[in-house]
Protein backbone atom coordinates (compact mmCIF):
# COMPACT_ATOMS: atom_id res chain seq x y z
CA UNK A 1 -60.78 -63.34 -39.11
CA UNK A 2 -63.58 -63.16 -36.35
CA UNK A 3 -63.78 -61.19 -33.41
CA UNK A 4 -65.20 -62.81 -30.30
CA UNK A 5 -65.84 -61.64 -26.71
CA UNK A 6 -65.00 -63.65 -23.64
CA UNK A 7 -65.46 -63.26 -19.75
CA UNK A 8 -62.54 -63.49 -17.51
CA UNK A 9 -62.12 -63.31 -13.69
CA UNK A 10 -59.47 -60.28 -12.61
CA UNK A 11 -56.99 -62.88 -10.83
CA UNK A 12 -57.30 -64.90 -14.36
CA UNK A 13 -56.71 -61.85 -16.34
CA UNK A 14 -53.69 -60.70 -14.68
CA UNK A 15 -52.20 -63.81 -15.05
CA UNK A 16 -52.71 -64.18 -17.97
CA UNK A 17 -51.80 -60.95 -18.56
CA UNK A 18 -48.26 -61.88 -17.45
CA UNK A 19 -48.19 -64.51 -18.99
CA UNK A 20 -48.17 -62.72 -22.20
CA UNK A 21 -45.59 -60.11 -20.93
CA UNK A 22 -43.31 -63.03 -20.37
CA UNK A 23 -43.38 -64.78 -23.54
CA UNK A 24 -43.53 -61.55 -25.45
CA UNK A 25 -47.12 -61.41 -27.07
CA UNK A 26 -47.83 -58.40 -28.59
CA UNK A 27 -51.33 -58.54 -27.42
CA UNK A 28 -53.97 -60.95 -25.93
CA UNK A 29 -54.79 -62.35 -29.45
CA UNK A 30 -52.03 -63.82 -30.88
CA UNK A 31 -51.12 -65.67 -27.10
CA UNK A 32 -55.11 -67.28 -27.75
CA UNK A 33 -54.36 -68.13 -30.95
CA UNK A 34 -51.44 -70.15 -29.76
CA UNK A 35 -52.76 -71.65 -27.01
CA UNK A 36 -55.65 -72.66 -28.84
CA UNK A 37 -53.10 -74.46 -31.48
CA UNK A 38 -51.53 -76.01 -29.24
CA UNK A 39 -54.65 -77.14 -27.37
CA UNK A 40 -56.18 -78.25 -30.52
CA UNK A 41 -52.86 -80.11 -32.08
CA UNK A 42 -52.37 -81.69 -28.38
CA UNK A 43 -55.88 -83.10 -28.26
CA UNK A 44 -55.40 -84.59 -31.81
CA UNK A 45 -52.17 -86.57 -31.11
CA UNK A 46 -53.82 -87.48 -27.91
CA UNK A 47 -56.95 -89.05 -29.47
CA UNK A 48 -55.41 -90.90 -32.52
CA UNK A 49 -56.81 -88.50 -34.78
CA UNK A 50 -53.21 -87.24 -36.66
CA UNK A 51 -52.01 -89.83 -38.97
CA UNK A 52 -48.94 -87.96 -39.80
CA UNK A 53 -46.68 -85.89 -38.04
CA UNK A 54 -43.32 -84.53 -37.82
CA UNK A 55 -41.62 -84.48 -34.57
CA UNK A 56 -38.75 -83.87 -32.53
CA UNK A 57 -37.60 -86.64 -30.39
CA UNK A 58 -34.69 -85.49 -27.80
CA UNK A 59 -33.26 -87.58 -25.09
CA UNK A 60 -29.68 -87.75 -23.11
CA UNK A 61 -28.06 -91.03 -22.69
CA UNK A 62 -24.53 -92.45 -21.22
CA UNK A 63 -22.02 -92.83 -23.91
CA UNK A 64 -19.91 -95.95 -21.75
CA UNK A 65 -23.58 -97.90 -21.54
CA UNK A 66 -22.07 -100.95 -23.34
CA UNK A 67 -23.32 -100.64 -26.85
CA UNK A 68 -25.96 -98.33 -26.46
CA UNK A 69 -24.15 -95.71 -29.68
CA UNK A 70 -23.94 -98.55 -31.67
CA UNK A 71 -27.74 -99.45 -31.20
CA UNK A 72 -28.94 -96.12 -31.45
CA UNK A 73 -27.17 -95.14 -34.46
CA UNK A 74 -28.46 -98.79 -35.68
CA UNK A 75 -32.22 -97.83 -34.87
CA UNK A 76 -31.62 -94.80 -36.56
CA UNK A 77 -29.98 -96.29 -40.01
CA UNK A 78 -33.02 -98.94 -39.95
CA UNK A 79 -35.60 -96.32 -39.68
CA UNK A 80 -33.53 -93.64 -42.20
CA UNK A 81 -37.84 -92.47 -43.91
CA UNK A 82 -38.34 -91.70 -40.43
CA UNK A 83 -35.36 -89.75 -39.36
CA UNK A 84 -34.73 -86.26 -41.43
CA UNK A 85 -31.59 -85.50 -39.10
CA UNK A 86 -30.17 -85.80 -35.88
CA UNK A 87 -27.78 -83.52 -33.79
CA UNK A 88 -25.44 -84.60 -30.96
CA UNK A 89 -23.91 -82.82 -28.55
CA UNK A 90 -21.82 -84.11 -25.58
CA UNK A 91 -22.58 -82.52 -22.39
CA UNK A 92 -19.81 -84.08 -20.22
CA UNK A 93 -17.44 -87.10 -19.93
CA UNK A 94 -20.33 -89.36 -19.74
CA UNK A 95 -23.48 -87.98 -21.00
CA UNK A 96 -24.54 -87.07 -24.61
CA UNK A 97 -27.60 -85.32 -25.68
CA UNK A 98 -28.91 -86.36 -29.23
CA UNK A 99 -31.99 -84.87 -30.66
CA UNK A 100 -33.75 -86.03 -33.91
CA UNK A 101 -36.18 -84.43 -35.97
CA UNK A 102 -38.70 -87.36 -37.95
CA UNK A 103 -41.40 -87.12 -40.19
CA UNK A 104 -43.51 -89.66 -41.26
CA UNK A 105 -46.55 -91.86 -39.45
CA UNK A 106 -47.65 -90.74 -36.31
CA UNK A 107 -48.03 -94.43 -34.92
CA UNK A 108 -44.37 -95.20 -36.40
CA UNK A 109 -42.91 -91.88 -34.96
CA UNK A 110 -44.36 -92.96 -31.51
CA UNK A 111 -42.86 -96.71 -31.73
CA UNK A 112 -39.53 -95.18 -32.57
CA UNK A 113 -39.27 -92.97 -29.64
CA UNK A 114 -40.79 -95.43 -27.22
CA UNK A 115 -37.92 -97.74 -28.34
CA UNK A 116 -35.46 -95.30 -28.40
CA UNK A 117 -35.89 -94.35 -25.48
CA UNK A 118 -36.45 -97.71 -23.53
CA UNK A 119 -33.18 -98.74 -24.14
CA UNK A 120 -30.73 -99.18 -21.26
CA UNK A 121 -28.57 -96.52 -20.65
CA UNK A 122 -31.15 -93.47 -22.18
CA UNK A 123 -32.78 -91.02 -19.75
CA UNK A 124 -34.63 -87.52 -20.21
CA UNK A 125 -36.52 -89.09 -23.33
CA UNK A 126 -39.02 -86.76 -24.79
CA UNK A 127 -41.34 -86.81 -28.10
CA UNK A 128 -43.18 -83.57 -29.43
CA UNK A 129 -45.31 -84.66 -32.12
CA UNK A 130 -47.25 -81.79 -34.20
CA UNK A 131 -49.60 -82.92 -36.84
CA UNK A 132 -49.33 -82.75 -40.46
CA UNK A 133 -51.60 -82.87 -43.52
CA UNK A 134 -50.93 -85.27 -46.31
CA UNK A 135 -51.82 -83.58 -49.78
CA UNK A 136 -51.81 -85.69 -52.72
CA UNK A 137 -50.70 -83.87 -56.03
CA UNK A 138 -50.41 -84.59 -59.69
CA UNK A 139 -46.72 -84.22 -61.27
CA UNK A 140 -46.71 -83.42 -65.02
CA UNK A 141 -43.81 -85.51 -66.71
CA UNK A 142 -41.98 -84.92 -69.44
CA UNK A 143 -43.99 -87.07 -71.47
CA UNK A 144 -46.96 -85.06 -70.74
CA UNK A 145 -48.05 -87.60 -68.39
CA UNK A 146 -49.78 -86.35 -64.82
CA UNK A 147 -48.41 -89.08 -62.11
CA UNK A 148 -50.31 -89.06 -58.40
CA UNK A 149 -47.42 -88.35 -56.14
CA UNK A 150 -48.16 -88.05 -52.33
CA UNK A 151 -46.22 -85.68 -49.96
CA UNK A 152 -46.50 -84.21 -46.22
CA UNK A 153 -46.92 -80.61 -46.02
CA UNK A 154 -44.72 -79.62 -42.79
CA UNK A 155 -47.22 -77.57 -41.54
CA UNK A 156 -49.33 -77.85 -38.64
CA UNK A 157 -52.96 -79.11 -39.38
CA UNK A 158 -54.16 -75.90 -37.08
């Protein structure tokens, strides 16, 4: 690990300070570290850069919209190496909140959501995407054979 110096204004550094009271930092370094993750990962799925990701895709939508479970639950069947799991809750008479975690393309992850959550009836849509690494291994067989098998690592490329 480096060590590095910065400059900060006294308003800044208060705030900031706060900042890191609030969320519970146990000192000024860790709350860089994660902004500068989350900087760095935001900038990459902003720019195209991350070709894989996993995500969480959560959005609320009106159970009585004519259809709309049926389609969702469709979407989600057709797209099943996409979607790891899902969780639904129902908030009131009318409204249900479903959230689904996916992992797989960052460009298919994105068309997913964007049609999930342009369909009638769904409101409050929202994608986090964090990046992932793709690692390609060898798998020894039985046989003695080594086979190329390709897999995402689930954690963040930062």
């Amino acid at each position: 690990m480096e060590r590095i110096t910065i400059s900060l204004e006294r308003p800044l550094l208060e705030a900031f300070d706060a900042h890191i009271r609030r969320k519970g930092y146990e000192n000024r370094s860790e709350a860089i570290r994660d902004l500068l993750r989350h900087l760095l990962e935001r900038d990459r799925v902003a720019e195209n850069r991350a070709e894989h990701a996993v995500a969480c895709l959560s959005y609320i939508y009106n159970h009585h919209q004519r259809e709309l479970s049926r389609r969702l639950t469709e979407t989600q069947h057709a797209h099943h190496d996409l979607v790891l799991s899902t969780l639904h809750v129902h908030l009131d008479h009318d409204n249900c909140l479903e959230v689904a975690i996916l992992k797989g393309m960052t460009a298919a992850l994105r068309h997913f959501a964007e049609d999930t959550m342009a369909e009638t009836g769904v409101r409050h849509g929202n994608l986090h995407l964090v990046p992932v690494e793709v690692v390609r291994t060898h798998i020894r067989t039985e046989d003695g054979h080594d086979h190329p098998h390709e897999h995402l690592h689930t954690h963040p490329a930062t």
